[in-house]
Protein backbone atom coordinates (compact mmCIF):
# COMPACT_ATOMS: atom_id res chain seq x y z
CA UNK A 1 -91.12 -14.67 23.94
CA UNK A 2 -90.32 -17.13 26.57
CA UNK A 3 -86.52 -18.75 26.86
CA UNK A 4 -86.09 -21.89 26.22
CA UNK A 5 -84.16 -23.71 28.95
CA UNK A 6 -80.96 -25.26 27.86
CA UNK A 7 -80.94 -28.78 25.13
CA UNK A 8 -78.07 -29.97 28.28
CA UNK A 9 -77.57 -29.20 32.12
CA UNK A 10 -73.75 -28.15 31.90
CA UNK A 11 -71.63 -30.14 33.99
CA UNK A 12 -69.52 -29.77 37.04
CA UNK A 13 -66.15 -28.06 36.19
CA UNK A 14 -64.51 -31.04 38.48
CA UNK A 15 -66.37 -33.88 36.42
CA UNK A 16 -65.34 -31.42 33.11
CA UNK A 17 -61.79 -31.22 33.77
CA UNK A 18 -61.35 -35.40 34.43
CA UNK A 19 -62.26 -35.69 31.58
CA UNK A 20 -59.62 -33.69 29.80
CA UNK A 21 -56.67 -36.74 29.80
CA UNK A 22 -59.06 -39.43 28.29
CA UNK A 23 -59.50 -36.91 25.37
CA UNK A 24 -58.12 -37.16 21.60
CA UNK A 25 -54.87 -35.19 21.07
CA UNK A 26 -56.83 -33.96 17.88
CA UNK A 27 -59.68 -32.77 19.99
CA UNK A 28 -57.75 -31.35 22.78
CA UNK A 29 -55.83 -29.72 19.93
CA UNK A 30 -58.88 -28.09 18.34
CA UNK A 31 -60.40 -26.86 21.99
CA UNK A 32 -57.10 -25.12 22.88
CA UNK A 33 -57.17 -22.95 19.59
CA UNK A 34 -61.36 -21.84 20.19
CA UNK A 35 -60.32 -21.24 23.04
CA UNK A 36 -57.12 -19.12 22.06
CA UNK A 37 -59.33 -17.56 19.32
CA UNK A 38 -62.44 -16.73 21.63
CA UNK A 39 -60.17 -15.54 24.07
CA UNK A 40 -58.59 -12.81 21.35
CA UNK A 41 -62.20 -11.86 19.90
CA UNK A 42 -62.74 -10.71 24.16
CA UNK A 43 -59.70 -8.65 24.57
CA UNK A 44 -57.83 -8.54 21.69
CA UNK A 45 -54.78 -10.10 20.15
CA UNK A 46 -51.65 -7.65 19.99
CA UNK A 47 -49.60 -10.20 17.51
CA UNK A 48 -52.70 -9.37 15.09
CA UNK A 49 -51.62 -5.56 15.22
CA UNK A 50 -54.87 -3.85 16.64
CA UNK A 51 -57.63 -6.07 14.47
């Protein structure tokens, strides 16, 4: 089965990041807890006691 390349191209991290202060507080707000939650789901969250 081939791969199908990607629906986007992803975009430079410098071009990413300027983008970051024009951004909802709502949406910023939302990113930082995926992020937080992705983040524990890698390596683990001790405040969750060892889930």
């Amino acid at each position: 089965m081939a791969s199908q390349p990607p629906a986007f191209e992803a975009l430079p991290l410098d071009v990413l990041l300027a983008s970051v202060p024009s951004l909802p507080r709502a949406l910023l707000a939302r990113l930082t807890a995926r992020m937080i939650e992705r983040l524990d789901e890698i390596d683990g969250d001790p405040g969750l006691g060892g889930r």
